[in-house]
N, C-alpha and C. Protein backbone atom coordinates (compact mmCIF):
# COMPACT_ATOMS: atom_id res chain seq x y z
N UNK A 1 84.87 80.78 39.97
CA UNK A 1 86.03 80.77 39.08
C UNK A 1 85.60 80.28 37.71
N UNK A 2 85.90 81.10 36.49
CA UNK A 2 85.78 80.13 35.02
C UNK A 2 86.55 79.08 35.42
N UNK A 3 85.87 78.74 34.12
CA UNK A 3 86.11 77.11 33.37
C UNK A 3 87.69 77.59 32.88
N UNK A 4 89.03 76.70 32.84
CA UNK A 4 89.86 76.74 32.92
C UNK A 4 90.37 75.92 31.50
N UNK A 5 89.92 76.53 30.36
CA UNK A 5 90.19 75.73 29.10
C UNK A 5 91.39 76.14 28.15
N UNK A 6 91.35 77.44 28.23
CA UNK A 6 92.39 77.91 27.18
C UNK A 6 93.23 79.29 27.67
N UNK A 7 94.37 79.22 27.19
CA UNK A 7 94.96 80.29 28.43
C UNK A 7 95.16 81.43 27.55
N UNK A 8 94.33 83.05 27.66
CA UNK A 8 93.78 84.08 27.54
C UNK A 8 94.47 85.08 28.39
N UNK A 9 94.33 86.28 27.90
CA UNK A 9 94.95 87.52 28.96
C UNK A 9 93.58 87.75 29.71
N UNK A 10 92.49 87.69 29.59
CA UNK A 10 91.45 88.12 30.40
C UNK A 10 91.13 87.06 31.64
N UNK A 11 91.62 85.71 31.33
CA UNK A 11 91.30 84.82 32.07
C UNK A 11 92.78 84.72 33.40
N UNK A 12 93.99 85.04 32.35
CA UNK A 12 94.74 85.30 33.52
C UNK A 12 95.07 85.91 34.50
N UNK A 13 94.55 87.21 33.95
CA UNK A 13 94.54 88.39 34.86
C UNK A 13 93.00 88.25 36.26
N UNK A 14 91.74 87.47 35.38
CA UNK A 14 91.29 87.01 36.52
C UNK A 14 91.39 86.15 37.64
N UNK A 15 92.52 85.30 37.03
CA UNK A 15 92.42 84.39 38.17
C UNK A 15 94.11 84.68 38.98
N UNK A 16 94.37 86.33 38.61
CA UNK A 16 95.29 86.47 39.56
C UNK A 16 96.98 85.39 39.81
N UNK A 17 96.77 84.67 38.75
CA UNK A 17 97.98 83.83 38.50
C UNK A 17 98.86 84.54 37.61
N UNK A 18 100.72 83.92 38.06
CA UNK A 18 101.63 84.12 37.23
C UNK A 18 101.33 83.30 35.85
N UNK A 19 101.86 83.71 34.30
CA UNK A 19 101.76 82.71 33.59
C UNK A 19 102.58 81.13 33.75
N UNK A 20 103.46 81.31 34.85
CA UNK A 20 103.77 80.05 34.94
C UNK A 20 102.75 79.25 35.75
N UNK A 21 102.72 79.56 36.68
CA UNK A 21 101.28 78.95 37.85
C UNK A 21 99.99 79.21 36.91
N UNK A 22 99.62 79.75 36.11
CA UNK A 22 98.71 79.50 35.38
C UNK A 22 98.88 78.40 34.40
N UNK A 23 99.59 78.17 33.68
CA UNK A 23 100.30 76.69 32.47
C UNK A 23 100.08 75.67 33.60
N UNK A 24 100.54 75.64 34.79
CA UNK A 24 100.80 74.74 35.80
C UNK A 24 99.15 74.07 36.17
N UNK A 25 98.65 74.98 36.65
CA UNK A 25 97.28 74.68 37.12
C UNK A 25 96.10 74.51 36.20
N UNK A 26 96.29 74.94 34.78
CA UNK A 26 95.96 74.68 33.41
C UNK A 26 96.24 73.44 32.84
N UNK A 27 97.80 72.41 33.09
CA UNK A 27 97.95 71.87 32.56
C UNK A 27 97.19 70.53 33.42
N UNK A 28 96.79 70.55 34.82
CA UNK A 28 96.50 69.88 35.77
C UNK A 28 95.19 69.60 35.27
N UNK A 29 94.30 70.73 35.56
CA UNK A 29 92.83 70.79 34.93
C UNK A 29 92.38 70.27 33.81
N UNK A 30 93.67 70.03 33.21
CA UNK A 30 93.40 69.53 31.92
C UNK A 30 93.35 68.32 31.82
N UNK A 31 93.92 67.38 32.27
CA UNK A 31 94.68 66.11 33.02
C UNK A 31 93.81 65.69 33.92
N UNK A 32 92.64 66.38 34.51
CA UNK A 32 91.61 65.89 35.26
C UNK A 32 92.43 65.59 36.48
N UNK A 33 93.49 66.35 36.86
CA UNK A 33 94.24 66.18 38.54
C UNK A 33 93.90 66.84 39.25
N UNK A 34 93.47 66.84 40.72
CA UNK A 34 93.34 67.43 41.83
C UNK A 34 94.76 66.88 42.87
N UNK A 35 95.58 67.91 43.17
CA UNK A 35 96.78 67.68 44.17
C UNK A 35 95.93 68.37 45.76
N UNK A 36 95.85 67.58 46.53
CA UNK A 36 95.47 67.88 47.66
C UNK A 36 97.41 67.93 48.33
N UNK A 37 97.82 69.27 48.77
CA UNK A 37 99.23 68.93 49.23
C UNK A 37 99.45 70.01 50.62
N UNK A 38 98.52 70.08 51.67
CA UNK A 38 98.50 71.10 52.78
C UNK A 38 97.74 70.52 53.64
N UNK A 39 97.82 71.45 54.66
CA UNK A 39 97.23 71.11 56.00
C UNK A 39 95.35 70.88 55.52
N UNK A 40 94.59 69.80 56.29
CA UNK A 40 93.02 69.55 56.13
C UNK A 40 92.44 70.97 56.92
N UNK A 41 91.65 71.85 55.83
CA UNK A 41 91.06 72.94 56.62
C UNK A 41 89.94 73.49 55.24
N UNK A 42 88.94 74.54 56.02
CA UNK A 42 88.32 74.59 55.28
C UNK A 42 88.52 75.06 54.00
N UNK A 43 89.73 74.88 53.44
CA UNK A 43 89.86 75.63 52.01
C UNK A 43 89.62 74.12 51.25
N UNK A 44 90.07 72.81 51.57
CA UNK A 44 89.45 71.61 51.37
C UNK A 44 88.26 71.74 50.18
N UNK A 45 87.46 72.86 50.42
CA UNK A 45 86.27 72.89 49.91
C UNK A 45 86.40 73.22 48.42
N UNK A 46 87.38 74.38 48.33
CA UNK A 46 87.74 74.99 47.09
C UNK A 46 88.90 74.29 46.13
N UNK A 47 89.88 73.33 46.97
CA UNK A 47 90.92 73.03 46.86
C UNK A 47 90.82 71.50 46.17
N UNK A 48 89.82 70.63 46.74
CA UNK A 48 89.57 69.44 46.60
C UNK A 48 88.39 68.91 46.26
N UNK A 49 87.50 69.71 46.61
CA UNK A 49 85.60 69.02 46.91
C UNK A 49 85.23 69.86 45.37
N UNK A 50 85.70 70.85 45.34
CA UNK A 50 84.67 71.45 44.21
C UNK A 50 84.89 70.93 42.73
N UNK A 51 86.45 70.42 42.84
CA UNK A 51 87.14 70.01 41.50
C UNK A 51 87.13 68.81 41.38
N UNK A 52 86.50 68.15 42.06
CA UNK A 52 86.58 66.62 42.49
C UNK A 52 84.76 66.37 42.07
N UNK A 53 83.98 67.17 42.06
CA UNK A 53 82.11 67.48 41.94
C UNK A 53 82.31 68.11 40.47
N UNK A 54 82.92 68.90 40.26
CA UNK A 54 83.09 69.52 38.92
C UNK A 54 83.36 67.97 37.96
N UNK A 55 84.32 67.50 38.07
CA UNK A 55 85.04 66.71 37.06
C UNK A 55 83.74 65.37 36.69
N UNK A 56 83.47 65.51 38.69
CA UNK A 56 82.11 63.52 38.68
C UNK A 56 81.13 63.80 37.33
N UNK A 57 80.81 65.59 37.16
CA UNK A 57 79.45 66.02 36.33
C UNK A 57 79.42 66.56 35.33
N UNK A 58 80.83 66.30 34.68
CA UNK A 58 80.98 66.41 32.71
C UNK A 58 81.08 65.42 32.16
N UNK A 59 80.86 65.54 31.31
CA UNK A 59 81.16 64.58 30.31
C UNK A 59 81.69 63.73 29.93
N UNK A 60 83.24 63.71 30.70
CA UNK A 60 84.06 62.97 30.07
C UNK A 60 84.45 61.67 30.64
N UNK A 61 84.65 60.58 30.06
CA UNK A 61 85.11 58.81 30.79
C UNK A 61 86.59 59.08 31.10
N UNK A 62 86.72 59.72 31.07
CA UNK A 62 88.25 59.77 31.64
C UNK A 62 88.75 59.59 33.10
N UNK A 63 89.54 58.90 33.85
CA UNK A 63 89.51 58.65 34.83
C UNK A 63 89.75 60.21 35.53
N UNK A 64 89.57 60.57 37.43
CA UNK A 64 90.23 61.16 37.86
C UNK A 64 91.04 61.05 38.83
N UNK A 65 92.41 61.76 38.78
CA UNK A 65 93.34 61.37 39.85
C UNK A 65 93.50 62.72 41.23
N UNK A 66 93.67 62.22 41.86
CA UNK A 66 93.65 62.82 43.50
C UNK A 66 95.07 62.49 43.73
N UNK A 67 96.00 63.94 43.89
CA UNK A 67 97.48 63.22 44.41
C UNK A 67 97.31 63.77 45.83
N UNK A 68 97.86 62.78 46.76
CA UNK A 68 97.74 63.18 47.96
C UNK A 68 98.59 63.35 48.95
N UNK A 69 99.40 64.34 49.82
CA UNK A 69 100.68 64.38 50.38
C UNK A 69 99.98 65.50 51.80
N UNK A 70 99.46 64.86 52.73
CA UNK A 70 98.97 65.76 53.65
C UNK A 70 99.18 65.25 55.24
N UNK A 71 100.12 66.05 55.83
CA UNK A 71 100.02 66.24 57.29
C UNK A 71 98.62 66.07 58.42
N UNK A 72 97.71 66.09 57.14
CA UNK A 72 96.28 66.13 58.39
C UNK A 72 96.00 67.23 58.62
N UNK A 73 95.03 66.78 59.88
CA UNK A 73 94.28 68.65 59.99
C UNK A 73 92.91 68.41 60.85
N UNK A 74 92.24 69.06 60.45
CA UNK A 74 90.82 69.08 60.92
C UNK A 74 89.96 67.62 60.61
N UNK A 75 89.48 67.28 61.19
CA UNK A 75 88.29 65.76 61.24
C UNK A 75 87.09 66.25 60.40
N UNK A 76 86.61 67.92 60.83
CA UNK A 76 84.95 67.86 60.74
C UNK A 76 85.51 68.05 59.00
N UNK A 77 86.62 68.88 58.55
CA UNK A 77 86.48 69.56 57.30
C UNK A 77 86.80 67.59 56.09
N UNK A 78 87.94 66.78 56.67
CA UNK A 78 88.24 65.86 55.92
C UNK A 78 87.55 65.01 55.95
N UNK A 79 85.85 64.66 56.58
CA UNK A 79 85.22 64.11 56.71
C UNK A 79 84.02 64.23 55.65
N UNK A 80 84.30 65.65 55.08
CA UNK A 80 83.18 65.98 54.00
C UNK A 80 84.13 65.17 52.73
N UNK A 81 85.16 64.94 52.54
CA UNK A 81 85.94 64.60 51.45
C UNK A 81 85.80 63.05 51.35
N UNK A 82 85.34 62.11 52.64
CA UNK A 82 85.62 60.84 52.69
C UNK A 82 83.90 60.38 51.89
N UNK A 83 83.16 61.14 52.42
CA UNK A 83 81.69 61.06 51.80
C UNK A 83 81.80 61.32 49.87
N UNK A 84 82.21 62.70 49.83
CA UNK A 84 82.61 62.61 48.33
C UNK A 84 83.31 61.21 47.47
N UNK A 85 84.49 60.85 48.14
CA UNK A 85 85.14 59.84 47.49
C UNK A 85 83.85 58.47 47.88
N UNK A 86 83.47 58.45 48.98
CA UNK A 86 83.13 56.68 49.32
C UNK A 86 81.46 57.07 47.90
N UNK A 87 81.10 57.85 47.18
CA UNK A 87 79.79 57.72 46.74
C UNK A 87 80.24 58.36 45.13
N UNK A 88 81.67 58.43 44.75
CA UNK A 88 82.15 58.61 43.81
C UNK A 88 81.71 58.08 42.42
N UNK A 89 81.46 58.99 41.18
CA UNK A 89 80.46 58.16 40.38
C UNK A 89 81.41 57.75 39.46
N UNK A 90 82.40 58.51 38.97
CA UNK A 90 83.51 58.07 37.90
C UNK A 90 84.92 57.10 38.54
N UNK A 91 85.51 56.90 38.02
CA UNK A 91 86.62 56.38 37.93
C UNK A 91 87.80 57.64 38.96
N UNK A 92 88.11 56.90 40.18
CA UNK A 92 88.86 57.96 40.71
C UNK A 92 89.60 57.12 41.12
N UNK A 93 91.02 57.82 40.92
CA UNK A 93 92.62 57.29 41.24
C UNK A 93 92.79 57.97 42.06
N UNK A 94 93.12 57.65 43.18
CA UNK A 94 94.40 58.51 44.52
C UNK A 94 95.35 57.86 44.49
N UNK A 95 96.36 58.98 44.69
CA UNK A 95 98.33 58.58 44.78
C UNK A 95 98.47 59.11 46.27
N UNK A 96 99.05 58.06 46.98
CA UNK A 96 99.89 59.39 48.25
C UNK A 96 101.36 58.96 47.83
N UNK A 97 101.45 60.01 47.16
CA UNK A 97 102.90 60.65 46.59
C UNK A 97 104.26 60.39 48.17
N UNK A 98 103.77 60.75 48.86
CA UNK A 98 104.97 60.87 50.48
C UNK A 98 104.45 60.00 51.35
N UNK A 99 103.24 61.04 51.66
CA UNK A 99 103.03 60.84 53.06
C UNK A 99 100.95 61.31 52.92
N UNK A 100 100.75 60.55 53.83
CA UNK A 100 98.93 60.28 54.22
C UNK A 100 98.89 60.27 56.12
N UNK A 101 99.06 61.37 56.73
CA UNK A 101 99.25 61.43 57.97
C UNK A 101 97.93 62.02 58.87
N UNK A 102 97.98 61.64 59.80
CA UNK A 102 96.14 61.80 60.48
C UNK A 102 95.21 61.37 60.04
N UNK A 103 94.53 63.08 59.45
CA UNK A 103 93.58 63.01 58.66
C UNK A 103 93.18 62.55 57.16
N UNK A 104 94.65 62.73 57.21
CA UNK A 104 95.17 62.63 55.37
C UNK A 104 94.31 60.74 55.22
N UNK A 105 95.28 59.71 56.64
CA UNK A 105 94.97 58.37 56.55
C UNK A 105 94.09 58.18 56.80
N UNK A 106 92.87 59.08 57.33
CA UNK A 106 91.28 58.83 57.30
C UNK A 106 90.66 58.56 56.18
N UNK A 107 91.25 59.72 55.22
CA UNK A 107 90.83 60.11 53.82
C UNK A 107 91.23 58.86 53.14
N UNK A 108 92.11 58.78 53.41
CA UNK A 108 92.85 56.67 52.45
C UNK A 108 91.98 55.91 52.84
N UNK A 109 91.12 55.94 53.95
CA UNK A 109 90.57 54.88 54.59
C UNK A 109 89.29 54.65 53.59
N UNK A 110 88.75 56.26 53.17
CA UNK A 110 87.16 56.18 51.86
C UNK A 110 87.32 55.54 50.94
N UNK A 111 86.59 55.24 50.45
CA UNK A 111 86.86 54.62 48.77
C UNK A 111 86.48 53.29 48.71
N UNK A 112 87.04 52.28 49.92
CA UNK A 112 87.10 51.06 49.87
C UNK A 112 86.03 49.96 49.10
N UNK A 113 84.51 51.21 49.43
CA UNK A 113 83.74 49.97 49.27
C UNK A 113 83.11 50.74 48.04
N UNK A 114 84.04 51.34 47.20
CA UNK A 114 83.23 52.00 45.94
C UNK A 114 83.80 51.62 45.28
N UNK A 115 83.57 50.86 43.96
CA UNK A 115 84.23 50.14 42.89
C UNK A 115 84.94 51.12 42.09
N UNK A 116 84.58 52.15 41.85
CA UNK A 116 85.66 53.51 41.17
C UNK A 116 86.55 53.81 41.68
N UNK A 117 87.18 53.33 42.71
CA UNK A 117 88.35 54.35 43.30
C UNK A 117 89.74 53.24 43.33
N UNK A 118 90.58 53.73 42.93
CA UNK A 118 91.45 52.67 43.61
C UNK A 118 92.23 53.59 43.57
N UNK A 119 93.41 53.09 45.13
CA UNK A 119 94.71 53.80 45.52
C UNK A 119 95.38 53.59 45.73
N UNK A 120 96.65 54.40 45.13
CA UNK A 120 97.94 54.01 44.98
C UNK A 120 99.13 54.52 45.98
N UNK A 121 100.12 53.58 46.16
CA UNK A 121 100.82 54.54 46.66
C UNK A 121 102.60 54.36 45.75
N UNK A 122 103.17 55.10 47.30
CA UNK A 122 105.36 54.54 46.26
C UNK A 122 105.57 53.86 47.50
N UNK A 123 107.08 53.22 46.97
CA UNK A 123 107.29 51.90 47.79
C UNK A 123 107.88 53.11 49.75
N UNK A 124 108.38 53.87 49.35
CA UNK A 124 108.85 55.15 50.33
C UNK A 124 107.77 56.00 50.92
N UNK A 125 105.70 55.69 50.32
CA UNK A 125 104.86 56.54 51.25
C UNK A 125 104.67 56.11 52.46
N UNK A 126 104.68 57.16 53.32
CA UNK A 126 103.70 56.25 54.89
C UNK A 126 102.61 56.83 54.82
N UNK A 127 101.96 56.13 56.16
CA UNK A 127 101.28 56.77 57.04
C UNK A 127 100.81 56.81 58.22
N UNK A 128 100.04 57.78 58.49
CA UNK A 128 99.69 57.74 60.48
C UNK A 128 98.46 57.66 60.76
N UNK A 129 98.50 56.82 61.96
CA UNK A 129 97.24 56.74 62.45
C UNK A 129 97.23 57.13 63.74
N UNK A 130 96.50 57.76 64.66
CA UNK A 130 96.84 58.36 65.85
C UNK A 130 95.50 58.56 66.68
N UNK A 131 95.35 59.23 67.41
CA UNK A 131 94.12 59.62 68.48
C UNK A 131 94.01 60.81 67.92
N UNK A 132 92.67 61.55 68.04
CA UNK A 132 92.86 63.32 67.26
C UNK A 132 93.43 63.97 68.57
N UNK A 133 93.46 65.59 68.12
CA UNK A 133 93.88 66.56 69.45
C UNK A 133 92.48 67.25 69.72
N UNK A 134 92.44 67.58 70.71
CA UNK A 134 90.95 68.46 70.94
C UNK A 134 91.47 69.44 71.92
N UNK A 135 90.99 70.58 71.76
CA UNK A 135 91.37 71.90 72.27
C UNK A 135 90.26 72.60 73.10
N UNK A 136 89.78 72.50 74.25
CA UNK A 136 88.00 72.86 74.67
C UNK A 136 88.57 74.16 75.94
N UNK A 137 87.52 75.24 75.56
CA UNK A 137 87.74 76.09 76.07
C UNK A 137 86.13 76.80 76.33
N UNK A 138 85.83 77.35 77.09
CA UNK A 138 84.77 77.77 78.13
C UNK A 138 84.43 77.95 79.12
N UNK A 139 82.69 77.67 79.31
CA UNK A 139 82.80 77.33 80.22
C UNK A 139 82.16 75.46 80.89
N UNK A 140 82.07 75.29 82.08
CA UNK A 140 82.22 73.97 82.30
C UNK A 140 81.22 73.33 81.55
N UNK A 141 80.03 74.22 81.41
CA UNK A 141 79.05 73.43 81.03
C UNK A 141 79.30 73.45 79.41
N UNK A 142 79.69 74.39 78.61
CA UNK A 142 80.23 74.32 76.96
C UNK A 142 81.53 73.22 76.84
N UNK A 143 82.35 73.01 77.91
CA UNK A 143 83.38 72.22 77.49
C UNK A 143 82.67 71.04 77.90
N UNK A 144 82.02 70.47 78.97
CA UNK A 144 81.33 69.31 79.23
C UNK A 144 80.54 68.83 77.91
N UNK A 145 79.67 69.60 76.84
CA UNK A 145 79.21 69.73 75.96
C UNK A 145 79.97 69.32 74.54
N UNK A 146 80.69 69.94 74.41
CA UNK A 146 81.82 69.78 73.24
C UNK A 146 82.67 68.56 73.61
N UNK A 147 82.85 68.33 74.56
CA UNK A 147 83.80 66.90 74.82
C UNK A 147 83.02 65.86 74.63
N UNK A 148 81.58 65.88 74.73
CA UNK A 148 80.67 64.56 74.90
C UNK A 148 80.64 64.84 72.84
N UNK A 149 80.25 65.47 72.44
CA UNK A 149 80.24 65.76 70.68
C UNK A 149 81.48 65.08 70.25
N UNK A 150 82.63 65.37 70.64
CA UNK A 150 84.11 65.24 70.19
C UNK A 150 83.86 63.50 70.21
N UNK A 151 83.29 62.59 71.50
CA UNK A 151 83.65 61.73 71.63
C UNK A 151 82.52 60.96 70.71
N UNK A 152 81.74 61.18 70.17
CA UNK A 152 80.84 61.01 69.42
C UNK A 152 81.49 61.03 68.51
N UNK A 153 81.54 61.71 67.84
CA UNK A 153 82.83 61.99 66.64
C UNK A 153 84.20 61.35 66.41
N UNK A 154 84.72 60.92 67.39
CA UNK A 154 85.81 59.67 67.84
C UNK A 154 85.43 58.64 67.86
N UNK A 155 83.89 58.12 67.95
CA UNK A 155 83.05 56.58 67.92
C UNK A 155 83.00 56.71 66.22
N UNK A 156 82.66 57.71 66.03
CA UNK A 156 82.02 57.65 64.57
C UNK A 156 83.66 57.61 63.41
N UNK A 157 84.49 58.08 63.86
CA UNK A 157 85.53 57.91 63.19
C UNK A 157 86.27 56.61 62.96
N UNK A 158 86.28 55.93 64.65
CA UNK A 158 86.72 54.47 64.58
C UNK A 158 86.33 53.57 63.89
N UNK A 159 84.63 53.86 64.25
CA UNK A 159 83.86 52.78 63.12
C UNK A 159 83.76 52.67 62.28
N UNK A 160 84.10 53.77 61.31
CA UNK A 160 84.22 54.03 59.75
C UNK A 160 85.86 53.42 59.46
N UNK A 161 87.01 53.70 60.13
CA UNK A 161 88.30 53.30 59.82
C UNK A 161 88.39 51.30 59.88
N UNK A 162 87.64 50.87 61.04
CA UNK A 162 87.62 49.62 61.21
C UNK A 162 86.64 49.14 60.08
N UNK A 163 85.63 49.76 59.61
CA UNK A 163 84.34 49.06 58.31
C UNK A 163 85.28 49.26 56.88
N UNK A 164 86.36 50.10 56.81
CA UNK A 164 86.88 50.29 55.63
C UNK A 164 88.19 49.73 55.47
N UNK A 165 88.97 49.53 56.26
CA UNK A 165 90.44 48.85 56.05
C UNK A 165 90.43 47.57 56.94
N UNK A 166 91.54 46.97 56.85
CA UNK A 166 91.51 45.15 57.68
C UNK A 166 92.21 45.84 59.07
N UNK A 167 92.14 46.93 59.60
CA UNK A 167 92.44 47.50 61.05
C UNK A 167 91.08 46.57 61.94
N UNK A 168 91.97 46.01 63.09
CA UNK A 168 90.87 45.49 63.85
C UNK A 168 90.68 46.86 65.13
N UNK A 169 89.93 46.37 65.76
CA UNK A 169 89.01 47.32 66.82
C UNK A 169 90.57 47.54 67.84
N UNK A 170 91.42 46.49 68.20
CA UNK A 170 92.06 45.98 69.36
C UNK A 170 93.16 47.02 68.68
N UNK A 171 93.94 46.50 67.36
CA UNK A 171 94.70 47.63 66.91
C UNK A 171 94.04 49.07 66.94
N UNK A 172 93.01 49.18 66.62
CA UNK A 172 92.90 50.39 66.23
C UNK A 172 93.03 51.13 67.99
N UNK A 173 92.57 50.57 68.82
CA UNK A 173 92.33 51.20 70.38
C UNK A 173 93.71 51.99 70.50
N UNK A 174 94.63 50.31 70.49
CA UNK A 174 96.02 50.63 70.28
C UNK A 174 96.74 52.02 70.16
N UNK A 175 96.21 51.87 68.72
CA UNK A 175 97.00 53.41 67.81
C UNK A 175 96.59 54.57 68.12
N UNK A 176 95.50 54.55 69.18
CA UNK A 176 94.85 55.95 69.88
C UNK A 176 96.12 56.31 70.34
N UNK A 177 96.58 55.82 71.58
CA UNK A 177 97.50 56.05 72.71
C UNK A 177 99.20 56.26 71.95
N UNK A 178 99.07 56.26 70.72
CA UNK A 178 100.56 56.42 70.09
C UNK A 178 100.60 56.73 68.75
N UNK A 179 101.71 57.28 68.02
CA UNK A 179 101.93 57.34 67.02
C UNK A 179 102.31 56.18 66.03
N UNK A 180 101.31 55.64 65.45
CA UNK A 180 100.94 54.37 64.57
C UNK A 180 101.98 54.82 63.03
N UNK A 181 102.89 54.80 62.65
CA UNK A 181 103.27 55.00 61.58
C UNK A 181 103.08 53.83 60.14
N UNK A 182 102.83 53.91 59.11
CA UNK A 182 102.40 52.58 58.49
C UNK A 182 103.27 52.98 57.24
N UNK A 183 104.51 51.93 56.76
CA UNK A 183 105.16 51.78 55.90
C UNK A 183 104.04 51.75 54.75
N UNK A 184 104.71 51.66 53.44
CA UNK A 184 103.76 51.42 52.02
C UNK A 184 102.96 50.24 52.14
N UNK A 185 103.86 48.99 53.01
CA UNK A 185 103.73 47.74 52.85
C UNK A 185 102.82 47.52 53.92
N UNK A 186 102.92 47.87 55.07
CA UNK A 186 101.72 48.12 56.00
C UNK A 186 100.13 48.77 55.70
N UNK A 187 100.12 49.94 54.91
CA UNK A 187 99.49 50.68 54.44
C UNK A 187 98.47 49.50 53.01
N UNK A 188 99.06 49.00 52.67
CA UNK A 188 98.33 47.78 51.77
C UNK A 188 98.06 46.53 52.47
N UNK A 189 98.68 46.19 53.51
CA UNK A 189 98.54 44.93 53.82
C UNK A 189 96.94 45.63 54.80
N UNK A 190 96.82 46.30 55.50
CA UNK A 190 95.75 46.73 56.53
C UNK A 190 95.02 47.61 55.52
N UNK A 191 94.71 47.63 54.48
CA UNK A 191 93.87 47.78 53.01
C UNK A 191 93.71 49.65 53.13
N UNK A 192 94.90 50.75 53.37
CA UNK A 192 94.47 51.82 53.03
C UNK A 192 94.82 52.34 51.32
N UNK A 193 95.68 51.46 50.87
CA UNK A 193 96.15 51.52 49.37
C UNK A 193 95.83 49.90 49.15
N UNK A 194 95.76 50.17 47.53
CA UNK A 194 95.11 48.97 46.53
C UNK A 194 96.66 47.99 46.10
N UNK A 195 97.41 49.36 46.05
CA UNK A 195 98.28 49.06 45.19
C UNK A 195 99.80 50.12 45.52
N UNK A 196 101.11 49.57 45.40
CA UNK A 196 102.34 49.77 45.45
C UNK A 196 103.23 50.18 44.35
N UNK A 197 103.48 51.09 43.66
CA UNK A 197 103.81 51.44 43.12
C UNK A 197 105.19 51.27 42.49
């Protein structure tokens, strides 16, 4: 995709936008915002990772902001996003505007131990913390296979959520077996936001 600087008939017609959704996503780019606001899947890549790598490697001191309002999704895809943020070189702001649910509150969980990031939330965001879903289909010996990976991947998730927020091991076991919901005020006190809006 061009560089998104000045709004042109050649540039609009390439990027297949209305002129309103073009002003819109123009005026964002401009503003150094990335809105992450859908299900975690591999569009992540195009949606969040590339504009988030684009912004770390110009020029400018300007902070960047990440608004965030996501249902969750996939582990393997929101796991490439927690690496981006936790090794972040500029100044990065996250908002969860609503809601930070699943995967979304994995993603709240990065940042912690990188002095650039701090996150925000409103006094009305939550969020969830839960057990993932896993779906295994084959045969015995591919699902025996993929379940032992999955649970690997469930060690490796815990330990990263417990090294980054004040969640202990005992809560966190906890919140496997149920739907963990975390007020704004919860959500700061167990360190997934900096700050309350």
């Amino acid at each position: 995709m061009k560089d998104i600087e000045i709004c042109d008939s050649e540039l609009l017609v390439s990027t297949g936008l209305d002129p309103c959704s073009y002003q819109y996503f123009n005026n964002l780019w401009n503003h150094r915002t990335v809105i992450f606001n859908s299900m975690v899947d591999a569009t992540i890549v195009e949606s969040v990772i590339v504009p988030l790598k684009r912004f770390e490697e110009d020029d400018s001191d300007e902070p960047v902001n990440l608004i965030l309002n996501t249902d969750g999704g996939s582990i393997n895809d929101g796991l490439v996003v927690c690496n981006i943020i936790d090794s972040y070189k500029k100044k990065l702001n996250i908002y969860v505007l609503g809601y930070a649910y699943s995967m979304g509150s994995i993603i709240l969980c990065s940042g912690n131990k990188n002095p650039n990031v701090t996150k925000y939330c409103y006094k009305f965001s939550t969020g969830l913390i839960h057990g993932g879903s896993k779906y295994l289909w084959g045969t015995s010996s591919t699902v025996k296979d993929t379940y032992l990976f999955q649970s690997k991947v469930d060690d490796m998730v815990r330990d990263y959520i417990i090294a980054n927020t004040n969640i202990t091991l005992e809560e966190y076991e906890d919140s496997e077996r149920r739907e963990w919901y975390l007020t704004a005020d919860e959500m700061k006190e167990k360190g997934l936001v900096d700050v309350i809006l």
